[in-house]
PDB file of N, CA and C in Angstrom:
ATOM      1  N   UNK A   1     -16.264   6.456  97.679  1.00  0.00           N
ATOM      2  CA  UNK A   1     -17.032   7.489  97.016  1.00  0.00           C
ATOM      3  C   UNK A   1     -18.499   7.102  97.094  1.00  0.00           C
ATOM      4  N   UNK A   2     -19.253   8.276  97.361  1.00  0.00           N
ATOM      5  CA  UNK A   2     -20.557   7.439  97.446  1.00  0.00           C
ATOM      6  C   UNK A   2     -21.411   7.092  96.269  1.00  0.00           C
ATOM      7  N   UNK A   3     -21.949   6.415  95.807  1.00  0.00           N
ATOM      8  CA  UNK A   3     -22.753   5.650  95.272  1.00  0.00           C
ATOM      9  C   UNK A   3     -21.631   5.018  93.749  1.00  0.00           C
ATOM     10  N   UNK A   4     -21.044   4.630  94.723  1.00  0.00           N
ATOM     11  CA  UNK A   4     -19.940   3.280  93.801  1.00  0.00           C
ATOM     12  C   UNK A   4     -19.932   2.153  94.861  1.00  0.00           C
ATOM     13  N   UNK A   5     -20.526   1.251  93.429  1.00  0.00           N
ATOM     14  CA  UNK A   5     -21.261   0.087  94.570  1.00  0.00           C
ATOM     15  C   UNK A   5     -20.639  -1.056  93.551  1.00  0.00           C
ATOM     16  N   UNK A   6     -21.152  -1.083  92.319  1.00  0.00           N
ATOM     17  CA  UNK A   6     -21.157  -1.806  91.574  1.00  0.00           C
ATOM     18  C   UNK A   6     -20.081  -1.408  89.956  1.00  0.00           C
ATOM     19  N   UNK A   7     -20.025  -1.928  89.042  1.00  0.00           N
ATOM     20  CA  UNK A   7     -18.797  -1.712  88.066  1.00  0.00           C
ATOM     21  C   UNK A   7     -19.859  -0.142  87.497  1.00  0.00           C
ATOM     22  N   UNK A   8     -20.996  -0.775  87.330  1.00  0.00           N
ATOM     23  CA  UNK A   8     -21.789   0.147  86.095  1.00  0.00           C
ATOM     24  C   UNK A   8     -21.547   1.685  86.891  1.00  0.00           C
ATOM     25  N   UNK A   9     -21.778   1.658  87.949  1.00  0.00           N
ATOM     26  CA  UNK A   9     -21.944   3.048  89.067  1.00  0.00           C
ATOM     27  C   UNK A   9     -20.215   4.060  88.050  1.00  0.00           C
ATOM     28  N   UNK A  10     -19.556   3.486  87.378  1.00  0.00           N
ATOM     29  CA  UNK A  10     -18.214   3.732  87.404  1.00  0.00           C
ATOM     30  C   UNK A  10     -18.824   4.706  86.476  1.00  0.00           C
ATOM     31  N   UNK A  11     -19.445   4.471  84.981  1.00  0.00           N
ATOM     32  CA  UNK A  11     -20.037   5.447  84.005  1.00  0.00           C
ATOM     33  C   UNK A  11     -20.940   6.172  84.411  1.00  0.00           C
ATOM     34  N   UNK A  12     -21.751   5.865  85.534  1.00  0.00           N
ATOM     35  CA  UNK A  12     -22.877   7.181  85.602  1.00  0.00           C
ATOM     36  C   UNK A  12     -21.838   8.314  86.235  1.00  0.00           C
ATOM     37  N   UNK A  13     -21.264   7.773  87.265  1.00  0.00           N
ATOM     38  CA  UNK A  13     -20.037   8.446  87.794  1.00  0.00           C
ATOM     39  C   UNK A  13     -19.498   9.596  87.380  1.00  0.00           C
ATOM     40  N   UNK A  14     -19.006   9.172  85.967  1.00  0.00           N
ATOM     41  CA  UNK A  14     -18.188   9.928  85.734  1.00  0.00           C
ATOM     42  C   UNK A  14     -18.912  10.679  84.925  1.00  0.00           C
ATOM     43  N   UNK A  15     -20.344  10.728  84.074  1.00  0.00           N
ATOM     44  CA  UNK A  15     -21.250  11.320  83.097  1.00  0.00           C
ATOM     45  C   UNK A  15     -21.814  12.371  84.617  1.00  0.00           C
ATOM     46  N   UNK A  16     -22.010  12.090  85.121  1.00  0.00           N
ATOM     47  CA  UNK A  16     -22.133  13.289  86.378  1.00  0.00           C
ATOM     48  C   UNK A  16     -21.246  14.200  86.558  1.00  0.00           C
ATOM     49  N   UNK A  17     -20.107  13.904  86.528  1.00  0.00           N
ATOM     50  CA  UNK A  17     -18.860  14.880  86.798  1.00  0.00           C
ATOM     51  C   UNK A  17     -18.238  15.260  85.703  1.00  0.00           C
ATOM     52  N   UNK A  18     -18.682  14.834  84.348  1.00  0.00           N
ATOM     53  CA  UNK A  18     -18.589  15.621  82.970  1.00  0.00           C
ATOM     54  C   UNK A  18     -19.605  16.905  83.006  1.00  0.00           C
ATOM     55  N   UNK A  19     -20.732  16.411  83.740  1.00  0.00           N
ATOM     56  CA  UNK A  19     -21.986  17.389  83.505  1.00  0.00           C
ATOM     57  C   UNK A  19     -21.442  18.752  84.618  1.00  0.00           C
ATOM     58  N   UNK A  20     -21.158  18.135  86.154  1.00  0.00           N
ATOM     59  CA  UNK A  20     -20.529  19.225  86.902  1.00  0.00           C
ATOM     60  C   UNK A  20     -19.762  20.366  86.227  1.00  0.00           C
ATOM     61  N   UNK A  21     -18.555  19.830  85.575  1.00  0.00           N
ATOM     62  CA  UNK A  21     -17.507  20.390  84.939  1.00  0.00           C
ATOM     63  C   UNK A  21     -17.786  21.581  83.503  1.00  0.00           C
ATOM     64  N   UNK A  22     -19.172  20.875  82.833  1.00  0.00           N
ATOM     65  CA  UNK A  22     -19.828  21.574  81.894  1.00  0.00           C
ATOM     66  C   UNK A  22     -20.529  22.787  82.336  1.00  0.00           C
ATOM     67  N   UNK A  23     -20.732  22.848  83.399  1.00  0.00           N
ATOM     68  CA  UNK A  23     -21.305  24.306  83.936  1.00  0.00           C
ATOM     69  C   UNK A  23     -20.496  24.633  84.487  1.00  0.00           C
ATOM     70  N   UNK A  24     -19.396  24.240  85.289  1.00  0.00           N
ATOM     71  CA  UNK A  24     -18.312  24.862  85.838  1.00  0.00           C
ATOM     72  C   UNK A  24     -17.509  25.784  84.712  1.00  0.00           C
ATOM     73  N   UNK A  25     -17.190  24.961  83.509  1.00  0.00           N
ATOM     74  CA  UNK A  25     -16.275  25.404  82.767  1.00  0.00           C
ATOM     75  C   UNK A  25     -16.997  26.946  81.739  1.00  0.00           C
ATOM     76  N   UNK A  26     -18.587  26.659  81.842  1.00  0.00           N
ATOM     77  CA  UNK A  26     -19.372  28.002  81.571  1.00  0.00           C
ATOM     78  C   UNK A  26     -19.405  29.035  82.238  1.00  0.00           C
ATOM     79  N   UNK A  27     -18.875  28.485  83.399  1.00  0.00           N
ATOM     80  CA  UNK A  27     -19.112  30.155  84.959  1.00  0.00           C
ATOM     81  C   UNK A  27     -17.907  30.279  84.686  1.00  0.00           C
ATOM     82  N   UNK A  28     -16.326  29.451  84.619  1.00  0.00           N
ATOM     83  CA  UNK A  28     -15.222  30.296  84.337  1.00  0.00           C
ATOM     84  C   UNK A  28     -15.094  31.022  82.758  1.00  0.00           C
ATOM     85  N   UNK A  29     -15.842  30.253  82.103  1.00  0.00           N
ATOM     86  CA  UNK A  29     -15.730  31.010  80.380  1.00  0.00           C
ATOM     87  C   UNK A  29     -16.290  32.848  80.727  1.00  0.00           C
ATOM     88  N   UNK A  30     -17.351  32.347  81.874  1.00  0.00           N
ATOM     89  CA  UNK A  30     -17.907  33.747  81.618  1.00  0.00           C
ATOM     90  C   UNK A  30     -17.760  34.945  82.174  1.00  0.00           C
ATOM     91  N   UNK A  31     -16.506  34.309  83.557  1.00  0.00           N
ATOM     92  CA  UNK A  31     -15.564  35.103  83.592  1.00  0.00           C
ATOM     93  C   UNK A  31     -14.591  35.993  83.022  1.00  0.00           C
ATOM     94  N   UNK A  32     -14.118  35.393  81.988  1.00  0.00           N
ATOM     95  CA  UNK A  32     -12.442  35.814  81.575  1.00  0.00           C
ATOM     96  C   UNK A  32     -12.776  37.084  81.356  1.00  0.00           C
ATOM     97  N   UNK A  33     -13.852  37.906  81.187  1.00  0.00           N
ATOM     98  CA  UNK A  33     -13.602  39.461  80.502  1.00  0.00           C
ATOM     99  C   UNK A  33     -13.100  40.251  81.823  1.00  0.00           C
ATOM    100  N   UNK A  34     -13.397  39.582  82.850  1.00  0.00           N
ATOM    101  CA  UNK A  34     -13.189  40.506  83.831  1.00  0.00           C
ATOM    102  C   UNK A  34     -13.024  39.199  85.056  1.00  0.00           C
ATOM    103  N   UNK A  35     -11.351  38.762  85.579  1.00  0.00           N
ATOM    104  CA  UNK A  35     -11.171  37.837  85.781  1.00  0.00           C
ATOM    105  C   UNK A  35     -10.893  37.808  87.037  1.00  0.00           C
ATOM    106  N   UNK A  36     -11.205  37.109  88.038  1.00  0.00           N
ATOM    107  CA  UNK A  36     -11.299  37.439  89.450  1.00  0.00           C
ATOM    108  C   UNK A  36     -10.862  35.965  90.016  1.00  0.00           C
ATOM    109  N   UNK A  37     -11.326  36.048  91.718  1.00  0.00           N
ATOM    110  CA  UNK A  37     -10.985  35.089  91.922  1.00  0.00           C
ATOM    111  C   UNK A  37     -11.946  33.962  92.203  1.00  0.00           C
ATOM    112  N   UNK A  38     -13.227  34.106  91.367  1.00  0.00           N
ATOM    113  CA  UNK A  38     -14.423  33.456  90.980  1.00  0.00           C
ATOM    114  C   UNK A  38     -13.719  32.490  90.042  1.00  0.00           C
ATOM    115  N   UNK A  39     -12.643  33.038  89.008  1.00  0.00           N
ATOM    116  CA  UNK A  39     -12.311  31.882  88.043  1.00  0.00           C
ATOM    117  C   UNK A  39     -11.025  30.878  89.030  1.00  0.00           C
ATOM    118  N   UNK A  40     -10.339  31.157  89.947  1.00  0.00           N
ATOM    119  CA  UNK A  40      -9.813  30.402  89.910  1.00  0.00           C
ATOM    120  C   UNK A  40     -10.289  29.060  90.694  1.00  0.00           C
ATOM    121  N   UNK A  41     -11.357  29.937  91.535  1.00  0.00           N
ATOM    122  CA  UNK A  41     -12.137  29.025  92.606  1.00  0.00           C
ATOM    123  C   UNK A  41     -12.961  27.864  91.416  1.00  0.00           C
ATOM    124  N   UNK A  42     -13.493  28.611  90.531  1.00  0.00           N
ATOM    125  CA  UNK A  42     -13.710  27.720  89.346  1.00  0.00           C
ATOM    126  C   UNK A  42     -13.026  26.608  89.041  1.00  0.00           C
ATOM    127  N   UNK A  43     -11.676  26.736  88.748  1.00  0.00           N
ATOM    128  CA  UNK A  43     -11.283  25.919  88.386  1.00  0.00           C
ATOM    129  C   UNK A  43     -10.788  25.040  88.935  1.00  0.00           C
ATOM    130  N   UNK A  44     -10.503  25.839  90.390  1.00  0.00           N
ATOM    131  CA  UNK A  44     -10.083  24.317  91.735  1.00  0.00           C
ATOM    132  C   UNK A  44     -11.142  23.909  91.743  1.00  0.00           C
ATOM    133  N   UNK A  45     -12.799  23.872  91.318  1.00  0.00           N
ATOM    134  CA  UNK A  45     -13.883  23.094  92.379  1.00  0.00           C
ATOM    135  C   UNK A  45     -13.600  22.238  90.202  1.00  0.00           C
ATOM    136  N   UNK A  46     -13.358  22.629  89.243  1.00  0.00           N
ATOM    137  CA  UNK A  46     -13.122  21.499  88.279  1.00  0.00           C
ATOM    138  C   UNK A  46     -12.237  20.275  88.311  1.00  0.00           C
ATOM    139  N   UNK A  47     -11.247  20.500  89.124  1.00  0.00           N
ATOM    140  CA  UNK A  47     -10.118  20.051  89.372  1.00  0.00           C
ATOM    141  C   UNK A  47     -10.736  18.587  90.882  1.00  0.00           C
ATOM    142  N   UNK A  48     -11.017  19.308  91.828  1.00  0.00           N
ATOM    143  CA  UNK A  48     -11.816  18.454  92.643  1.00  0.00           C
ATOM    144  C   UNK A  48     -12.740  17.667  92.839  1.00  0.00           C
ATOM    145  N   UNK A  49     -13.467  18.015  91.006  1.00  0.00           N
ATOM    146  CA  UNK A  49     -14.540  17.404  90.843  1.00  0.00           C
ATOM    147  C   UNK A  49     -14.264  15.674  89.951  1.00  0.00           C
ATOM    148  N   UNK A  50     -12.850  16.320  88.797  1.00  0.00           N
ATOM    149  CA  UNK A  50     -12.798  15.335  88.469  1.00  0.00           C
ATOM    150  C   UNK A  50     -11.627  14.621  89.146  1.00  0.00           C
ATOM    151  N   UNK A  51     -11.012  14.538  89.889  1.00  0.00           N
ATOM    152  CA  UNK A  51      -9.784  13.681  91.347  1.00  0.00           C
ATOM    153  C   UNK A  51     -10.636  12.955  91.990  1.00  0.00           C
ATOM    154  N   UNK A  52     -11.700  13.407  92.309  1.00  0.00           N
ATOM    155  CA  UNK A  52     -12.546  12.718  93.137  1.00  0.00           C
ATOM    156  C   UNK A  52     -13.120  11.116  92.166  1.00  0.00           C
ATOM    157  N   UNK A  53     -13.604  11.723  91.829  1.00  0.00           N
ATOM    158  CA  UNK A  53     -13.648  10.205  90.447  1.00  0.00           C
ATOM    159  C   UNK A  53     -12.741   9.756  89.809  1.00  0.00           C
ATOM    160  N   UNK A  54     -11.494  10.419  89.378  1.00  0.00           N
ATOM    161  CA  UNK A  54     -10.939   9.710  88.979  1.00  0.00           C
ATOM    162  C   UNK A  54      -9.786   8.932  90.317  1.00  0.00           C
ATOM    163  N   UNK A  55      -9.922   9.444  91.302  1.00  0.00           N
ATOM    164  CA  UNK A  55      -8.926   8.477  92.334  1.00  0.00           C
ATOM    165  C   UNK A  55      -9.777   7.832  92.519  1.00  0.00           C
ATOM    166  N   UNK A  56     -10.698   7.804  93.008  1.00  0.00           N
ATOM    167  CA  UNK A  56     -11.590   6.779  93.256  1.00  0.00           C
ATOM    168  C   UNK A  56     -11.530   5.352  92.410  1.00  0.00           C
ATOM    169  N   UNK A  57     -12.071   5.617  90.893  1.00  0.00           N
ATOM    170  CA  UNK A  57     -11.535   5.097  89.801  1.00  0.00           C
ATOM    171  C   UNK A  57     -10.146   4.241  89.984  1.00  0.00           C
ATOM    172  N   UNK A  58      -9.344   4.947  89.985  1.00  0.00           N
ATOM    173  CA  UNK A  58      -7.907   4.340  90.477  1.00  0.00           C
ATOM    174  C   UNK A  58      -7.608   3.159  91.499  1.00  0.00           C
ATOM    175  N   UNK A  59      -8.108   3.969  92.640  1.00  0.00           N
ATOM    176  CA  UNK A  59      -7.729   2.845  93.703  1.00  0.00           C
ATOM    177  C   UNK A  59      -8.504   1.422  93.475  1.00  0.00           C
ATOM    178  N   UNK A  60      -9.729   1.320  92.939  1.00  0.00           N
ATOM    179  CA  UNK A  60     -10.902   0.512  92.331  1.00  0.00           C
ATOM    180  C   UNK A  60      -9.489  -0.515  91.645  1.00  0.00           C
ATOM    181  N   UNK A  61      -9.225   0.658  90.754  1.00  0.00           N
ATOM    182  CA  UNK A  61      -8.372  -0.684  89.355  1.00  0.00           C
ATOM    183  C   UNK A  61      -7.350  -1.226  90.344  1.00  0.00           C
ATOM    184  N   UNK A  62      -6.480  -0.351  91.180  1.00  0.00           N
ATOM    185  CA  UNK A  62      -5.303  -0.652  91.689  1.00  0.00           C
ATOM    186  C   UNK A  62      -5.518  -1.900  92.781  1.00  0.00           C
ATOM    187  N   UNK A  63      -7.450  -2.322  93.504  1.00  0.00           N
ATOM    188  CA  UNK A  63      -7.269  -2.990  94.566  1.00  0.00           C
ATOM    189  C   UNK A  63      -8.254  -4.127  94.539  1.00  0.00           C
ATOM    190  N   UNK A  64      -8.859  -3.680  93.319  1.00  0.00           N
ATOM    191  CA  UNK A  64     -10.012  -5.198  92.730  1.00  0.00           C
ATOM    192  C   UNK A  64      -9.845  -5.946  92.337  1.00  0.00           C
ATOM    193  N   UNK A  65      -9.884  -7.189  92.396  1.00  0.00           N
ATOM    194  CA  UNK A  65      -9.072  -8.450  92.077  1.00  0.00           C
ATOM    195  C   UNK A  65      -9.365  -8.636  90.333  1.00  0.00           C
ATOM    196  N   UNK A  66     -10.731  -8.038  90.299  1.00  0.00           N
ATOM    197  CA  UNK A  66     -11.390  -8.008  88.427  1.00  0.00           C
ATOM    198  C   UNK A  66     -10.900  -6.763  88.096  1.00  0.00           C
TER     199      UNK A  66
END
């Protein structure tokens, strides 16, 4: 993933892809009155946003000796 270098990179990381998800989850809120396929694309690019960090995350714990 890019800019995972070091342990700390792990929290900015993921405070980035809280922030992604926080406007994502405002463009699907502001959908629902009239619900298309803007929300679902919504919610796959939420879904992709946080897999991406969190596998990343994962394989990290699953292959680092610390």
């Amino acid at each position: 993933m890019p800019g995972l270098r070091r342990p700390e990179d792990c929290s900015r990381l993921a405070r980035t892809a809280a922030q992604t998800c926080d406007g994502l989850v405002a463009r699907v809120v502001g959908s629902v009155s009239s619900p298309t396929l803007d929300v679902l694309y919504g919610l796959d690019e939420m879904s992709e946003t946080l897999c991406r960090v969190l596998d990343s995350m994962e394989l990290c714990r699953n292959v680092h000796p610390d």
